[in-house]
C-alpha atoms as a PDB file:
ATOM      1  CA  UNK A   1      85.964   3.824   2.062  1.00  0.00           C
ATOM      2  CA  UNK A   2      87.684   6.744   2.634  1.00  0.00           C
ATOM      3  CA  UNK A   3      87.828   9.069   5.794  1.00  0.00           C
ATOM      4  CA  UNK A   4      86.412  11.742   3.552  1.00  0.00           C
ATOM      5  CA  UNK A   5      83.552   9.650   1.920  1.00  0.00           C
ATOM      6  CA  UNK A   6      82.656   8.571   5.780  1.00  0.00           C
ATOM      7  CA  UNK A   7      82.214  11.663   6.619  1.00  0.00           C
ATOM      8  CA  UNK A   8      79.899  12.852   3.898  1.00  0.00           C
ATOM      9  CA  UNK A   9      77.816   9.997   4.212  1.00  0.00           C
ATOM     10  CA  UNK A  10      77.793  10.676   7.979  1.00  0.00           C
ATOM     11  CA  UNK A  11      76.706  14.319   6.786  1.00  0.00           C
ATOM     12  CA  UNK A  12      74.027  12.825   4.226  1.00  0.00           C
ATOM     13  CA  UNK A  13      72.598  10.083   6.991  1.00  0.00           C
ATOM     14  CA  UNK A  14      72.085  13.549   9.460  1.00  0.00           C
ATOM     15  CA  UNK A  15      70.348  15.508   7.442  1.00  0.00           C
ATOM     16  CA  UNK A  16      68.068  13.074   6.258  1.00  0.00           C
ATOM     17  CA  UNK A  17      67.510  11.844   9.896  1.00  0.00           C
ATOM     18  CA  UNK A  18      66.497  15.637  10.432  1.00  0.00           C
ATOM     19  CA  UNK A  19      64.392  15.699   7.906  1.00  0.00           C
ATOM     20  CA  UNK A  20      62.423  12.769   8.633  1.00  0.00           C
ATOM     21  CA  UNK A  21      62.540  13.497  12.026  1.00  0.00           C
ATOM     22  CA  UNK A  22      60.517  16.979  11.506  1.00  0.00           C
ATOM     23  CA  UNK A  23      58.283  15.891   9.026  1.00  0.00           C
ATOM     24  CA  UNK A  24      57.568  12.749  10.482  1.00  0.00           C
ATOM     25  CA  UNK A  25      58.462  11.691  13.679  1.00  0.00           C
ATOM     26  CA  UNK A  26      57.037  14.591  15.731  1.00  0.00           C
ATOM     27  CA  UNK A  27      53.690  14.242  13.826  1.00  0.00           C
ATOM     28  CA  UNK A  28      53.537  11.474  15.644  1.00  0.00           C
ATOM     29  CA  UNK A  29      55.041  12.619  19.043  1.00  0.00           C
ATOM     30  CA  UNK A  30      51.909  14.883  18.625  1.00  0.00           C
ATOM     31  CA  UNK A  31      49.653  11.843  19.028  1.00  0.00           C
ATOM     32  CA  UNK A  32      51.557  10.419  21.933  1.00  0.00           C
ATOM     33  CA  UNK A  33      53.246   7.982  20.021  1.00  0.00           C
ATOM     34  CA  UNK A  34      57.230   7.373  21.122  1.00  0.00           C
ATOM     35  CA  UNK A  35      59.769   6.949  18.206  1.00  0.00           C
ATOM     36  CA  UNK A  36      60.274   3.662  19.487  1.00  0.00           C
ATOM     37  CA  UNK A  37      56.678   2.680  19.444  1.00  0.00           C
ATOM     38  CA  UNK A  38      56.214   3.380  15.906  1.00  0.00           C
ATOM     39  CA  UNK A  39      55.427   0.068  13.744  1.00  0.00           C
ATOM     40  CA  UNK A  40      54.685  -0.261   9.902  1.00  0.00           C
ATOM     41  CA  UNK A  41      50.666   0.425  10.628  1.00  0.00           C
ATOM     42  CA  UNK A  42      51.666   3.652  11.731  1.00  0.00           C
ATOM     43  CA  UNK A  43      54.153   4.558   8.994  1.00  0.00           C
ATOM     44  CA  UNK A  44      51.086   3.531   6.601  1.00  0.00           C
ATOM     45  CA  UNK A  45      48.247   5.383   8.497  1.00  0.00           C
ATOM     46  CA  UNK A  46      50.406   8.554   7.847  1.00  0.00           C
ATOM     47  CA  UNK A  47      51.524   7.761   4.254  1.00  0.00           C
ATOM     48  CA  UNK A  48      47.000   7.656   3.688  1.00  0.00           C
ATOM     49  CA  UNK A  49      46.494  10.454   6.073  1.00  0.00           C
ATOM     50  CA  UNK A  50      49.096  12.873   4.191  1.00  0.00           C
ATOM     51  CA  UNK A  51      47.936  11.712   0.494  1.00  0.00           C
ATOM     52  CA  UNK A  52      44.446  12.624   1.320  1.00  0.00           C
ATOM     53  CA  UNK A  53      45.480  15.708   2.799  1.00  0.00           C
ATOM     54  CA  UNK A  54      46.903  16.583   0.020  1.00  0.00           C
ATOM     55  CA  UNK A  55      44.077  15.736  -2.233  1.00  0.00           C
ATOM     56  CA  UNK A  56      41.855  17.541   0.196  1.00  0.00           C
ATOM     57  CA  UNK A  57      44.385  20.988  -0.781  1.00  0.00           C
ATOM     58  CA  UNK A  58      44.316  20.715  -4.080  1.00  0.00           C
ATOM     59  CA  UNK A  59      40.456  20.369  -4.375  1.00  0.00           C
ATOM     60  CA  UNK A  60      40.599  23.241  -2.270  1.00  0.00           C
ATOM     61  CA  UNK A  61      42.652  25.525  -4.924  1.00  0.00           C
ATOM     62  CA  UNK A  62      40.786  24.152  -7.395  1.00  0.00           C
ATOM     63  CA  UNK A  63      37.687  25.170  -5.552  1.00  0.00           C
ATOM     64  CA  UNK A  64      38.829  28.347  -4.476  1.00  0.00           C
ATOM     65  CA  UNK A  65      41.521  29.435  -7.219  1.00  0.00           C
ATOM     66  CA  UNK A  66      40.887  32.991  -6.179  1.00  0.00           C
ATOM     67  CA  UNK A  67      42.788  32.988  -2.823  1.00  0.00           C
ATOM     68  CA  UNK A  68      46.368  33.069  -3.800  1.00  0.00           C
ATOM     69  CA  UNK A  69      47.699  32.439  -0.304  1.00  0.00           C
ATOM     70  CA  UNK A  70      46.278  28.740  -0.538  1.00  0.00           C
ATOM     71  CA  UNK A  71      47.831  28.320  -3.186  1.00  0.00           C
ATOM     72  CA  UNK A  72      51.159  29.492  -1.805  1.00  0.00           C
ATOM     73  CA  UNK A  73      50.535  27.507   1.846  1.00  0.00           C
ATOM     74  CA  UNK A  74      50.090  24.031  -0.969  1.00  0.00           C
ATOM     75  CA  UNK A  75      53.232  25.064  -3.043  1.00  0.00           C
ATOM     76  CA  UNK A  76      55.158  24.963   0.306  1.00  0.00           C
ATOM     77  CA  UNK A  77      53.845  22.162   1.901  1.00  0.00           C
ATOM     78  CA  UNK A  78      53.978  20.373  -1.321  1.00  0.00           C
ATOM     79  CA  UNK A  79      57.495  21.121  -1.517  1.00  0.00           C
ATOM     80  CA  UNK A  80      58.339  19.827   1.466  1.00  0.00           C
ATOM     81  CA  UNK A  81      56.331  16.555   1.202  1.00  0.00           C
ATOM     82  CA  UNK A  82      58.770  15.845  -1.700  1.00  0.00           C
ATOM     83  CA  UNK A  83      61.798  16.243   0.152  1.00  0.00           C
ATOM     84  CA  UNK A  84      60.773  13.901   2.702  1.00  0.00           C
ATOM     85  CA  UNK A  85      60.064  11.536   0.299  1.00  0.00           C
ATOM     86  CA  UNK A  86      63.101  11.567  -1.242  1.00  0.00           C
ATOM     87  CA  UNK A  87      64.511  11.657   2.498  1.00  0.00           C
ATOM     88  CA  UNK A  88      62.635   8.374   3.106  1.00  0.00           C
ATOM     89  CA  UNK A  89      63.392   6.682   0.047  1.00  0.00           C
ATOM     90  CA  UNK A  90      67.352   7.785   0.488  1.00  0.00           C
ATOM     91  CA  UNK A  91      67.625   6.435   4.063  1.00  0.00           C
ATOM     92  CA  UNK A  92      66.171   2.798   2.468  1.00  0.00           C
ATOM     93  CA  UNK A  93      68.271   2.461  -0.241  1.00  0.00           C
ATOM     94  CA  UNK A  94      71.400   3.922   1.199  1.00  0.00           C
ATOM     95  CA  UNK A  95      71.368   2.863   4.730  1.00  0.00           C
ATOM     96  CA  UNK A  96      69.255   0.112   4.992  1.00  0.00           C
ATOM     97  CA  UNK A  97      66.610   2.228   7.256  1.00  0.00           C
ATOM     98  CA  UNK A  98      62.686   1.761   7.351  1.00  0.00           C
ATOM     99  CA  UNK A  99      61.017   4.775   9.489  1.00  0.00           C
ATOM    100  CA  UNK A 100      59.529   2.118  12.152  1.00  0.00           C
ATOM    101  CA  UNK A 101      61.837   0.293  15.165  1.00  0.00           C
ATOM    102  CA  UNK A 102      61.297  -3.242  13.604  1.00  0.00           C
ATOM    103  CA  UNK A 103      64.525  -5.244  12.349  1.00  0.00           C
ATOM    104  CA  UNK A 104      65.131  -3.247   9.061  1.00  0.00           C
ATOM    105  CA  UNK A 105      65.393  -6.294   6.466  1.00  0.00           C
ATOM    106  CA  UNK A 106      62.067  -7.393   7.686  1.00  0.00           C
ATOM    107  CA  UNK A 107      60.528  -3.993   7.368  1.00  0.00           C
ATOM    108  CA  UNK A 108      62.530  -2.992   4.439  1.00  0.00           C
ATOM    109  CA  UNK A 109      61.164  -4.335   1.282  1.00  0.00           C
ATOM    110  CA  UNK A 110      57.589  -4.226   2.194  1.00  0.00           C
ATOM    111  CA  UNK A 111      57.827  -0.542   3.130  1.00  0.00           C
ATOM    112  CA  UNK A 112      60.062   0.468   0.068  1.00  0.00           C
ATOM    113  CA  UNK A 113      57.205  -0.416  -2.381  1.00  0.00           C
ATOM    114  CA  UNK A 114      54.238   0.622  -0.075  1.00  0.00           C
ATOM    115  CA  UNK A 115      56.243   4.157   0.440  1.00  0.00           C
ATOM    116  CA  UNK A 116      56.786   4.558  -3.506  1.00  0.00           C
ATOM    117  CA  UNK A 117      53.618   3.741  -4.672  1.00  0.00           C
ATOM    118  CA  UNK A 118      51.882   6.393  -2.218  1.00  0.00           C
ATOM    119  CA  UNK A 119      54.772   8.709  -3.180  1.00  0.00           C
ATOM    120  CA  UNK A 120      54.862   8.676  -6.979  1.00  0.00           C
ATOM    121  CA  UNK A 121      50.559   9.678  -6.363  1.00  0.00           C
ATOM    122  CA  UNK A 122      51.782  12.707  -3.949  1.00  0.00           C
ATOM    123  CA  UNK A 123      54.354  13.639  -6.243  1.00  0.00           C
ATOM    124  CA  UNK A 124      52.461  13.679  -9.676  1.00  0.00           C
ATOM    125  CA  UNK A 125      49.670  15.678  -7.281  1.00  0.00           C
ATOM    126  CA  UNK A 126      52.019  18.421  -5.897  1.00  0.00           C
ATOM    127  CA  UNK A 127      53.424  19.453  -9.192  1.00  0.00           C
ATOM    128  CA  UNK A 128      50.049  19.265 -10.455  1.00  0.00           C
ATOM    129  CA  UNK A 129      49.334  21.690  -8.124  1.00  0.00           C
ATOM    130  CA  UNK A 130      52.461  23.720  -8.616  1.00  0.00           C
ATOM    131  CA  UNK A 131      51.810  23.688 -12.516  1.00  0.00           C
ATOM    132  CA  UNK A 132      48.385  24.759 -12.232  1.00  0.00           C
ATOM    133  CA  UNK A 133      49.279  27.503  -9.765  1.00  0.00           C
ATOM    134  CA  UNK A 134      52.090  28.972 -10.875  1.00  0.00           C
ATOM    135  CA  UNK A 135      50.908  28.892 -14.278  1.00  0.00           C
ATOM    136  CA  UNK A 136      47.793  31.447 -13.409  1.00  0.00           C
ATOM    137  CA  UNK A 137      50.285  33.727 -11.377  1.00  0.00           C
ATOM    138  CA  UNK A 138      53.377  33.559 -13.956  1.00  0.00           C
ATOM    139  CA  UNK A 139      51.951  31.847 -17.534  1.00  0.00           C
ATOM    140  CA  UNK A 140      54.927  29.734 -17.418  1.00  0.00           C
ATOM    141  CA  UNK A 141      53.356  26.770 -19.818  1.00  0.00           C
ATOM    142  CA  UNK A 142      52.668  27.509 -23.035  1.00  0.00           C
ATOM    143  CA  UNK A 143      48.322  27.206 -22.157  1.00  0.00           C
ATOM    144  CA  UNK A 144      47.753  30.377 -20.323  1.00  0.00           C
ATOM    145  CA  UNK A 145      44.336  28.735 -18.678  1.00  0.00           C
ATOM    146  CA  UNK A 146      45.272  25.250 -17.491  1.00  0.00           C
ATOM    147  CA  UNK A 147      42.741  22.886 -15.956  1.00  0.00           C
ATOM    148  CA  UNK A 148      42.957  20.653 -13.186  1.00  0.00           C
ATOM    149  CA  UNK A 149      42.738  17.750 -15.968  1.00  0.00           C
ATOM    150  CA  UNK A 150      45.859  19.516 -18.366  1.00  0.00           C
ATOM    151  CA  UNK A 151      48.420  20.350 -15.004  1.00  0.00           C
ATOM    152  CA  UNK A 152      47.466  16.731 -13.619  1.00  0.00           C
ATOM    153  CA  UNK A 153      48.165  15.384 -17.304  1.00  0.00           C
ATOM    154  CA  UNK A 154      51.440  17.233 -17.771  1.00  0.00           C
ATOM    155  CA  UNK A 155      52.803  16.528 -14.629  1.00  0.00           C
ATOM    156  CA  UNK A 156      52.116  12.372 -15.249  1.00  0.00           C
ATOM    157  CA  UNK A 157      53.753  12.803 -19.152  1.00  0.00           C
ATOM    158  CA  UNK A 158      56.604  14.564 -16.883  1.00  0.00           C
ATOM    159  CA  UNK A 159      56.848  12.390 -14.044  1.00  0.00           C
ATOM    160  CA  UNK A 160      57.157   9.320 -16.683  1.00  0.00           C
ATOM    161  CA  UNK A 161      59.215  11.145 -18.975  1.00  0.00           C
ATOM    162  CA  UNK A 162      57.170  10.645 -22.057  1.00  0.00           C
ATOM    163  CA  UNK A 163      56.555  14.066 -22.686  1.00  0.00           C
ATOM    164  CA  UNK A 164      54.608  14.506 -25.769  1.00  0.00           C
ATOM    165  CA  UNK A 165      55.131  18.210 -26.127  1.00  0.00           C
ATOM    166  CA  UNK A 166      51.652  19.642 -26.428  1.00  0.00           C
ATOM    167  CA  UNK A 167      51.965  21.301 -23.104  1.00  0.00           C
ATOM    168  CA  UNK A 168      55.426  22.810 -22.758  1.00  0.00           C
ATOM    169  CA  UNK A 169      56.948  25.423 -20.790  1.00  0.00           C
ATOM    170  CA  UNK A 170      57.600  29.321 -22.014  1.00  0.00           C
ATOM    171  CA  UNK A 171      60.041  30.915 -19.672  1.00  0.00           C
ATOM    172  CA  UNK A 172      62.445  29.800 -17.208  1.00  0.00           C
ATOM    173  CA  UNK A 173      60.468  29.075 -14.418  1.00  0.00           C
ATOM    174  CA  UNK A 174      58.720  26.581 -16.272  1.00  0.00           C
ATOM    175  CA  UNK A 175      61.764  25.064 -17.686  1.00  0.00           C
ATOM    176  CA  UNK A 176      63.237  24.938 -14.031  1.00  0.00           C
ATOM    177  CA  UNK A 177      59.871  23.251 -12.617  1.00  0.00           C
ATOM    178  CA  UNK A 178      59.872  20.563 -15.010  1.00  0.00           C
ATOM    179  CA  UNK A 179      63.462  20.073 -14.662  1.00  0.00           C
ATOM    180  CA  UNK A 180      62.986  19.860 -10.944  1.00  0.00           C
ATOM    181  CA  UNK A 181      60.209  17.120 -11.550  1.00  0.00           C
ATOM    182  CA  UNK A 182      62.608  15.209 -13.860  1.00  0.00           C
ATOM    183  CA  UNK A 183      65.408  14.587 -11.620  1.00  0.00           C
ATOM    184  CA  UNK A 184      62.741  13.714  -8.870  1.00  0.00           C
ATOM    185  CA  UNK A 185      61.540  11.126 -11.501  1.00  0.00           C
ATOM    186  CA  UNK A 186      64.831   9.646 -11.787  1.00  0.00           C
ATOM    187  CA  UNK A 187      65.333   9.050  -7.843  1.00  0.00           C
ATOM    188  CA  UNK A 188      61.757   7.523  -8.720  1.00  0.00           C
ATOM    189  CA  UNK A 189      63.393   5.271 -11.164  1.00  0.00           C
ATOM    190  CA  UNK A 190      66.492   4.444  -8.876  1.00  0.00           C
ATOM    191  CA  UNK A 191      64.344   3.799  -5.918  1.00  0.00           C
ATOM    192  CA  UNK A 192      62.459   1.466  -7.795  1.00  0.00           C
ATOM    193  CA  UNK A 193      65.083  -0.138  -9.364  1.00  0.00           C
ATOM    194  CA  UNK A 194      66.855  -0.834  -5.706  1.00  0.00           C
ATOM    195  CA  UNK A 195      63.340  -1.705  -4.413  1.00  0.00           C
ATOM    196  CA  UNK A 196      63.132  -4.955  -7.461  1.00  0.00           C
ATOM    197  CA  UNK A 197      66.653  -5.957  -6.645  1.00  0.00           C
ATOM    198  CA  UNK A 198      66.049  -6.026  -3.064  1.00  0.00           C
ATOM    199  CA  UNK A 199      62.652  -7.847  -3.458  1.00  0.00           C
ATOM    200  CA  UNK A 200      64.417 -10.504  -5.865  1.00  0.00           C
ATOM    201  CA  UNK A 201      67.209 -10.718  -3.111  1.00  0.00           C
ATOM    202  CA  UNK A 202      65.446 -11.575  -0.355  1.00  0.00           C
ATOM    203  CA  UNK A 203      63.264 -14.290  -2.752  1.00  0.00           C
ATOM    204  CA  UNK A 204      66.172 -15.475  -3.453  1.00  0.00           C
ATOM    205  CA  UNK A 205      67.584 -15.888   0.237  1.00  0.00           C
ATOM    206  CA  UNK A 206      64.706 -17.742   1.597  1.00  0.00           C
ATOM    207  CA  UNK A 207      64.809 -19.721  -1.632  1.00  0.00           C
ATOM    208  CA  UNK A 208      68.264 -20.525  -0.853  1.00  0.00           C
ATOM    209  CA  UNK A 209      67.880 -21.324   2.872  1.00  0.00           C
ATOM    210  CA  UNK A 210      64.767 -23.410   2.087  1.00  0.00           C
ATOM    211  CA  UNK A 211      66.836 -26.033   0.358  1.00  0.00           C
ATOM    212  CA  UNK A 212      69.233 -25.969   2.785  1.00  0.00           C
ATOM    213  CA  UNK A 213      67.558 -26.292   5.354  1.00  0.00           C
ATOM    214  CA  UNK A 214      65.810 -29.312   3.454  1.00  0.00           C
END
């Protein structure tokens, strides 16, 4: 490896640290729990906690679709629940880090899948969200009154790139939405990808060790 590719990665693993660190970390500083304390119960606690919170903002649009500055508050918060996932899922595939102080190979595998299959529900709920929102401010899809049921279904035909094309955006906001959910589906598809090999690796291992050790 070069000095330059070092460096980026260096770059990469800092950021993502920071990330993390803000979005996660201090939450639970705020409960008195040390960094070094922190053990896969907690990492799962918050993974429920945040889904439901979620849920609990998007029945509150839904609810109260009148008060655009909800909708705004969910459309950043959403936002910024999808880069930490990405963050989470980045630091586990590319440097071998689960967010609790446990050895990381024992952690590793277990949390991957837990972490994705919370994530791909938080995901396909914020751009739900997003979709429904931004479509009554800006008509960006081409159904200028979308449900709850339509934004939750476009965002799922999105997220697993079927995309039948009944729902379809009309300007470029909507094209640049559901190209940001795309790419974000194809991290989705890499992390779970890396998250099969890595499971199949470590069955593998212990396989192998098992009959030596016999």
């Amino acid at each position: 490896m070069s000095d330059t590719e070092s460096s980026l990665l260096k770059i990469i693993h800092r950021i993502l640290l920071t990330i993390v660190d803000w979005t996660m970390v201090k939450v639970y500083r705020l409960f008195g729990l040390k960094k070094e304390d922190v053990r896969m119960k907690h990492a799962e606690i918050y993974l429920v906690v945040t889904s439901l919170f979620i849920i609990a903002l998007v029945a509150g649009y839904n609810l109260l679709p009148t008060i655009t500055w909800l909708g705004w508050i969910v459309l950043g918060f959403g936002n910024l629940r999808v880069v930490q996932i990405l963050s989470l899922n980045l630091l586990t595939i590319l440097f071998d880090q689960s967010p609790t102080h446990r050895k990381p190979q024992e952690a590793r595998v277990r949390w991957h899948m837990i972490a994705l299959g919370f994530s791909f529900f938080d995901i396909i709920m914020v751009f739900t969200l997003m979709y429904q929102f931004l479509n009554d401010q800006f008509h960006i899809l081409n159904d200028k009154h979308l449900s709850f049921i339509d934004s939750f279904y476009y965002a799922t035909m999105t997220m697993t790139t079927i995309g039948y094309g009944d729902i379809h955006p009309v300007n470029d906001l909507g094209k640049i939405l559901s190209t940001y959910q795309a790419v974000v589906a194809l991290f989705f598809l890499i992390f779970a990808v890396s998250g099969a090999i890595s499971r199949l690796h470590r069955a593998s291992h212990a396989h192998h060790e098992e009959i030596t050790n016999y």
